[in-house]
N, C-alpha and C. Protein backbone atom coordinates (compact mmCIF):
# COMPACT_ATOMS: atom_id res chain seq x y z
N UNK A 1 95.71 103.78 85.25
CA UNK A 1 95.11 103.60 86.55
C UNK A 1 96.01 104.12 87.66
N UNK A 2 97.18 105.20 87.04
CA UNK A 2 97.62 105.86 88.15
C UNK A 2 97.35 106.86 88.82
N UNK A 3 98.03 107.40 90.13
CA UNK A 3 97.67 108.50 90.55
C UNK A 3 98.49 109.39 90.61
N UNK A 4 98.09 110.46 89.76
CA UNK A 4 99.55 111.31 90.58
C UNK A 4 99.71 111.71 91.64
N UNK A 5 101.19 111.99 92.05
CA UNK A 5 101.29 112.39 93.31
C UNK A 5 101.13 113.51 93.97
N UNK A 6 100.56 114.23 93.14
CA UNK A 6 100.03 115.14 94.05
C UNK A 6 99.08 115.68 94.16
N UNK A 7 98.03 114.26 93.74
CA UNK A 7 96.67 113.97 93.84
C UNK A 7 96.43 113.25 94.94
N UNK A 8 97.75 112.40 95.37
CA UNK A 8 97.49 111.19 96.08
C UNK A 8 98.58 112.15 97.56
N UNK A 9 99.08 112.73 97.72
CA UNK A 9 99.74 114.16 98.59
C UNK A 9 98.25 114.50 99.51
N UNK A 10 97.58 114.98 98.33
CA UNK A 10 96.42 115.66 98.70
C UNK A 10 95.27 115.08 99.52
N UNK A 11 95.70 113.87 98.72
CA UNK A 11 94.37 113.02 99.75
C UNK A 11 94.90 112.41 100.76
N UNK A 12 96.08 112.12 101.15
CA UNK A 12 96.56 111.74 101.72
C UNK A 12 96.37 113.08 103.54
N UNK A 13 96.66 113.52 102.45
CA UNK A 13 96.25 115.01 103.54
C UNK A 13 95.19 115.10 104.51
N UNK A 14 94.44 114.89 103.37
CA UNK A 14 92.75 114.95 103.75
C UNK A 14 92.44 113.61 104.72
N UNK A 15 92.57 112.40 104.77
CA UNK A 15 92.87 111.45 105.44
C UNK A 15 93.60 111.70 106.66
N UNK A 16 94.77 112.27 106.46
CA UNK A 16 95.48 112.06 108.03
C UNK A 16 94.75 113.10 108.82
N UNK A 17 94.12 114.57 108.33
CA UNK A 17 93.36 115.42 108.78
C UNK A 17 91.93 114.30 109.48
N UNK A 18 91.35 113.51 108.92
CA UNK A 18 89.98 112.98 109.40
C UNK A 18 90.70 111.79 110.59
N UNK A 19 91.59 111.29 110.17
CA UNK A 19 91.95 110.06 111.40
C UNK A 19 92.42 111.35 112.91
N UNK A 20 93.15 112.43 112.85
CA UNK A 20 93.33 113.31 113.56
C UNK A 20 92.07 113.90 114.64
N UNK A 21 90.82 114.09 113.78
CA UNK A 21 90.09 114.25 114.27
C UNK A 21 88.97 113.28 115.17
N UNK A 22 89.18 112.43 114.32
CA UNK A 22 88.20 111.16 114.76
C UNK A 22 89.58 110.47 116.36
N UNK A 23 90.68 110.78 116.14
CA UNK A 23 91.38 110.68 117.35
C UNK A 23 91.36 111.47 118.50
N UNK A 24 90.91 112.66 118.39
CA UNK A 24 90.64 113.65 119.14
C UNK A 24 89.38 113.16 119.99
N UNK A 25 88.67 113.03 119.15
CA UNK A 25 87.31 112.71 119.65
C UNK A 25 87.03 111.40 120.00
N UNK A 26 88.01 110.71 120.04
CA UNK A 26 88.26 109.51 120.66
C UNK A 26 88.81 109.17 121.81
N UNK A 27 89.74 110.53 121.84
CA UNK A 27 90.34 110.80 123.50
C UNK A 27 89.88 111.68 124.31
N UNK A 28 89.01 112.38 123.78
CA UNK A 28 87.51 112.87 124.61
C UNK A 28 86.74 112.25 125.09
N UNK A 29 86.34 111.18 124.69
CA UNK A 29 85.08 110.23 125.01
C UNK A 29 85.68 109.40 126.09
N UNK A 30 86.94 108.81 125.62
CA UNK A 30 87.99 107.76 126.71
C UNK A 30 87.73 108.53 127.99
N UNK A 31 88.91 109.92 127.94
CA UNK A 31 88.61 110.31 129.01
C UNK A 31 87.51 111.19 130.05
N UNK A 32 86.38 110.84 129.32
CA UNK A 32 85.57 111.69 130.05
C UNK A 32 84.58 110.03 131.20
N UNK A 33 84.08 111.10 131.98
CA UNK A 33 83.49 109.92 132.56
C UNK A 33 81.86 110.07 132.95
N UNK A 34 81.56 110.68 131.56
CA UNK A 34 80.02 110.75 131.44
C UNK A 34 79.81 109.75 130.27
N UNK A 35 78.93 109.30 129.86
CA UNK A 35 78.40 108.96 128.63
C UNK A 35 77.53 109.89 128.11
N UNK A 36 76.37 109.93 128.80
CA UNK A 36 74.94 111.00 128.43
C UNK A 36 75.19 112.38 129.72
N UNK A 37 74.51 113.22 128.90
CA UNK A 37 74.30 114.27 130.02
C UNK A 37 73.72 113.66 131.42
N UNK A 38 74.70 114.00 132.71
CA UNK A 38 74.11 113.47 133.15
C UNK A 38 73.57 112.37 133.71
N UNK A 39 74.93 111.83 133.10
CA UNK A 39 74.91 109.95 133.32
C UNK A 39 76.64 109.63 133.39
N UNK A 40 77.14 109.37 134.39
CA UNK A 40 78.08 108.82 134.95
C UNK A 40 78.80 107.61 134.85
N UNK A 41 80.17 107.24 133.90
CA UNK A 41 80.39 105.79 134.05
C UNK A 41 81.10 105.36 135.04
N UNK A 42 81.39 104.27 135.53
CA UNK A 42 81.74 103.87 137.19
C UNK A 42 82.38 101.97 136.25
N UNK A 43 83.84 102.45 136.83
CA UNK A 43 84.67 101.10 136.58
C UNK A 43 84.20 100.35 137.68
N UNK A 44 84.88 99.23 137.39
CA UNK A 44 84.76 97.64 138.33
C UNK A 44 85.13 98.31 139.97
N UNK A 45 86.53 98.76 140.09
CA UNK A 45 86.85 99.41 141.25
C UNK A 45 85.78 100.08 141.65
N UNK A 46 85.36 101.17 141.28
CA UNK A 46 84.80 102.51 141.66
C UNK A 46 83.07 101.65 142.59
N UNK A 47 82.30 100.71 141.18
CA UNK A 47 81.38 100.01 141.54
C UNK A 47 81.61 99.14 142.72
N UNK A 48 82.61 98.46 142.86
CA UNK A 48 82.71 97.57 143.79
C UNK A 48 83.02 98.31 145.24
N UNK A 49 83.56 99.55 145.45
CA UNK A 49 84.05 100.36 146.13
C UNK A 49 82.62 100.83 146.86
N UNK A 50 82.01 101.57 146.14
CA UNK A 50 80.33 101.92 146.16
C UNK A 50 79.11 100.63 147.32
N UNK A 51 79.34 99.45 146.25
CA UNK A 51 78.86 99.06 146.93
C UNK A 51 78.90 97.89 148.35
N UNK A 52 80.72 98.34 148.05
CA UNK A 52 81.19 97.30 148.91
C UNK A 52 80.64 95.91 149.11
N UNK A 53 81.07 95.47 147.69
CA UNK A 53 81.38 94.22 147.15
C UNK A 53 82.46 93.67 146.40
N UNK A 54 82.98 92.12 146.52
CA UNK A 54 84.38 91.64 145.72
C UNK A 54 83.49 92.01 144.28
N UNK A 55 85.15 92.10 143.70
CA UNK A 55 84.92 91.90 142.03
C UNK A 55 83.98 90.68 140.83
N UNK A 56 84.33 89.35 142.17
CA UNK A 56 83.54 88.55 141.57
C UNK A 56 82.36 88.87 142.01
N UNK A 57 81.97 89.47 142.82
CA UNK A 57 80.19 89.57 143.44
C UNK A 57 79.69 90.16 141.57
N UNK A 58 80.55 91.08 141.70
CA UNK A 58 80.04 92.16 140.26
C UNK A 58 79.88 90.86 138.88
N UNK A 59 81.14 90.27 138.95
CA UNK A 59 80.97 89.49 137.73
C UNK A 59 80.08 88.49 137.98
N UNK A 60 79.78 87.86 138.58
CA UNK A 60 78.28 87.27 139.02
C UNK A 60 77.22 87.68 138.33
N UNK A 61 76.81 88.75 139.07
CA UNK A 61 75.83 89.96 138.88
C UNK A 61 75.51 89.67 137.28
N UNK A 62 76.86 89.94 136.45
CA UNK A 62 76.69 90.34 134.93
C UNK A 62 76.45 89.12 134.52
N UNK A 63 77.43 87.74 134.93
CA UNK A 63 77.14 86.89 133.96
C UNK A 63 75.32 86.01 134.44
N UNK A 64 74.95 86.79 135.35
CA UNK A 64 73.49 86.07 135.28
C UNK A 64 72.45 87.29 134.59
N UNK A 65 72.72 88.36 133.69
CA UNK A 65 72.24 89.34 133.51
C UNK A 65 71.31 90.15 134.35
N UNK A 66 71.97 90.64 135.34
CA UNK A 66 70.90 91.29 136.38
C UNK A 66 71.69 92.65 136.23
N UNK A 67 72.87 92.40 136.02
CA UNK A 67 73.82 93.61 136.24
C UNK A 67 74.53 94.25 134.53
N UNK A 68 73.53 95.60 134.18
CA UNK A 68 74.22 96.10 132.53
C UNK A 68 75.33 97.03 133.33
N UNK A 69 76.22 96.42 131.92
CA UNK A 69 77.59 96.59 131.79
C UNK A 69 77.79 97.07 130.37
N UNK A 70 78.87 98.09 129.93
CA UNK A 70 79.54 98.16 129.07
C UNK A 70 80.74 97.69 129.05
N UNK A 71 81.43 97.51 127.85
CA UNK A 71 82.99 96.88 127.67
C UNK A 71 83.02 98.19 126.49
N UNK A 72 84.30 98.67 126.96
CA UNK A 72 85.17 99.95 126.23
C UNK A 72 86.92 99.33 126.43
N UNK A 73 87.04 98.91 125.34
CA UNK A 73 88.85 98.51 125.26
C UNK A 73 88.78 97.82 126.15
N UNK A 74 88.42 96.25 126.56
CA UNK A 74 88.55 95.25 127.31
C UNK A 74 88.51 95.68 128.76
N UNK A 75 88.08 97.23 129.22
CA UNK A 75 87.24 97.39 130.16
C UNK A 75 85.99 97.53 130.89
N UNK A 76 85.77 96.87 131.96
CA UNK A 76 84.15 96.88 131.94
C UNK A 76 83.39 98.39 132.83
N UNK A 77 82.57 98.93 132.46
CA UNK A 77 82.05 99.71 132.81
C UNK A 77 80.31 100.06 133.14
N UNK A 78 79.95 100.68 133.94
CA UNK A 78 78.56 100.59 134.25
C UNK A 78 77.99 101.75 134.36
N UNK A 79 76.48 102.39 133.51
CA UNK A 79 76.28 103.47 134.05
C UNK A 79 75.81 103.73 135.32
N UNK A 80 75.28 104.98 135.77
CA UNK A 80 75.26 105.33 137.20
C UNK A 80 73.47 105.17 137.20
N UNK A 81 72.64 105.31 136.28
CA UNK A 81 71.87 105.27 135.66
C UNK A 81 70.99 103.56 136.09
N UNK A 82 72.04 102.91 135.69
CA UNK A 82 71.38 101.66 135.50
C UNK A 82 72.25 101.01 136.69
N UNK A 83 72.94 101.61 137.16
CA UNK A 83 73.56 100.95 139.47
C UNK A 83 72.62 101.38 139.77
N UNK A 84 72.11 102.67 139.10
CA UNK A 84 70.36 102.96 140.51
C UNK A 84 69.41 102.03 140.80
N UNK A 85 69.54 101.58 138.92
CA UNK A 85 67.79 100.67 139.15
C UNK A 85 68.05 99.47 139.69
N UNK A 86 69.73 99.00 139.16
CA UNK A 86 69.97 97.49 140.17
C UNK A 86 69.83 97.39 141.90
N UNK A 87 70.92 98.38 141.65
CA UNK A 87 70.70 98.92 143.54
C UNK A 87 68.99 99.24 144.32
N UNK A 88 68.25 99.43 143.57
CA UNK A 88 66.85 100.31 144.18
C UNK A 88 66.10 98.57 143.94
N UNK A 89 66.31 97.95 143.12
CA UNK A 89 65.45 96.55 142.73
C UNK A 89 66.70 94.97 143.72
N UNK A 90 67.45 95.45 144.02
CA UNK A 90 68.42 94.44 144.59
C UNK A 90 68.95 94.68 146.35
N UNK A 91 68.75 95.86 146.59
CA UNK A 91 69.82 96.19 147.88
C UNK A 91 68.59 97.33 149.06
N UNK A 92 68.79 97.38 149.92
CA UNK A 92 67.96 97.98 150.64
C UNK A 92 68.12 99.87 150.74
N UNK A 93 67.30 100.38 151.13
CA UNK A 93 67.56 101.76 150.75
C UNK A 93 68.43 102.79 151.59
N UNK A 94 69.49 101.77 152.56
CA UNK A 94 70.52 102.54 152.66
C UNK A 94 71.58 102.44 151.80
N UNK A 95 71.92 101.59 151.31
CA UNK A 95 72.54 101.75 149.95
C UNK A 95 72.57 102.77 148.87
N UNK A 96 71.24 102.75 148.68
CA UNK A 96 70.65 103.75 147.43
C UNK A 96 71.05 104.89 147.88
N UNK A 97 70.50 105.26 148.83
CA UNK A 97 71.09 106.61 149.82
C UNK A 97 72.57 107.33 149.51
N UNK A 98 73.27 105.95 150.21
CA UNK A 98 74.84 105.97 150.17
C UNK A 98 75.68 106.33 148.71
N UNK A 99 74.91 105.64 147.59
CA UNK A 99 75.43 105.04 146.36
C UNK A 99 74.88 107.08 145.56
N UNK A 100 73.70 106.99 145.61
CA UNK A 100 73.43 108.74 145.23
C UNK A 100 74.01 109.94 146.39
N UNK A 101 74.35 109.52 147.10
CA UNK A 101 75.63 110.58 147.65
C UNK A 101 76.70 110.73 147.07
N UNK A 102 77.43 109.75 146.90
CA UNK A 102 78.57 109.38 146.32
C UNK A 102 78.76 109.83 145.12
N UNK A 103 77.89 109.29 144.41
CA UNK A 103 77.59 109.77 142.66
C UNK A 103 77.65 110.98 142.88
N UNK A 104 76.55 111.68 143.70
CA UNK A 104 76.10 112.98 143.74
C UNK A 104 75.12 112.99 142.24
N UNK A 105 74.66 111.69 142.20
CA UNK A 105 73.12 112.24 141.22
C UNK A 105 72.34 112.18 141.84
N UNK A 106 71.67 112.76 141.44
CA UNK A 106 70.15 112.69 141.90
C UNK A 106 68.90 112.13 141.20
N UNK A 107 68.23 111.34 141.67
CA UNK A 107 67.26 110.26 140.93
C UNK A 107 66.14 110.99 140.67
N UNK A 108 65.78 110.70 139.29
CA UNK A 108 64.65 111.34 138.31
C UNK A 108 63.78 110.98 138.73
């Protein structure tokens, strides 16, 4: 039930080659700040900045589910996507205005 070693060299190879890649593409995704084509993620700062509100206003927001959020590595994040529909169903339409300037998206 052994392996030789330079069976186990080989795969070993092949392994650090796939964690390499799957790391790559792990620090692509971290640092990018799209999710979807076209869709924008926006930290706690950036959101709260936007809509000029405290941090707890935001955590409010989430823990009564009005406000979707992602968590990526114990950070919270929001698409730009789904600040439209909160903002357009919650806040008046100078906001919305303000908030798609900023983004620089433009609503579908």
């Amino acid at each position: 039930m052994y392996i030789e070693k330079s069976e186990f060299t080989l795969w070993m190879e092949k392994l650090s080659e796939k964690l390499d890649k799957i790391g790559k593409s792990l620090k692509e995704l971290c640092n990018s700040s799209e999710v979807m084509k076209d869709d924008k993620l926006l930290d706690n700062q950036d959101l709260a900045f936007l809509l000029k509100v405290s941090y707890h206003t935001l955590q409010r927001h989430r823990s009564n589910k009005v406000l979707p959020y992602i968590i990526i590595g114990h950070k919270t994040y929001y698409r730009a996507s789904d600040i439209r529909s909160f903002v357009t169903d919650n806040f008046d339409c100078q906001i919305l205005e303000r908030f798609n300037k900023e983004t620089k998206i433009t609503p579908q």
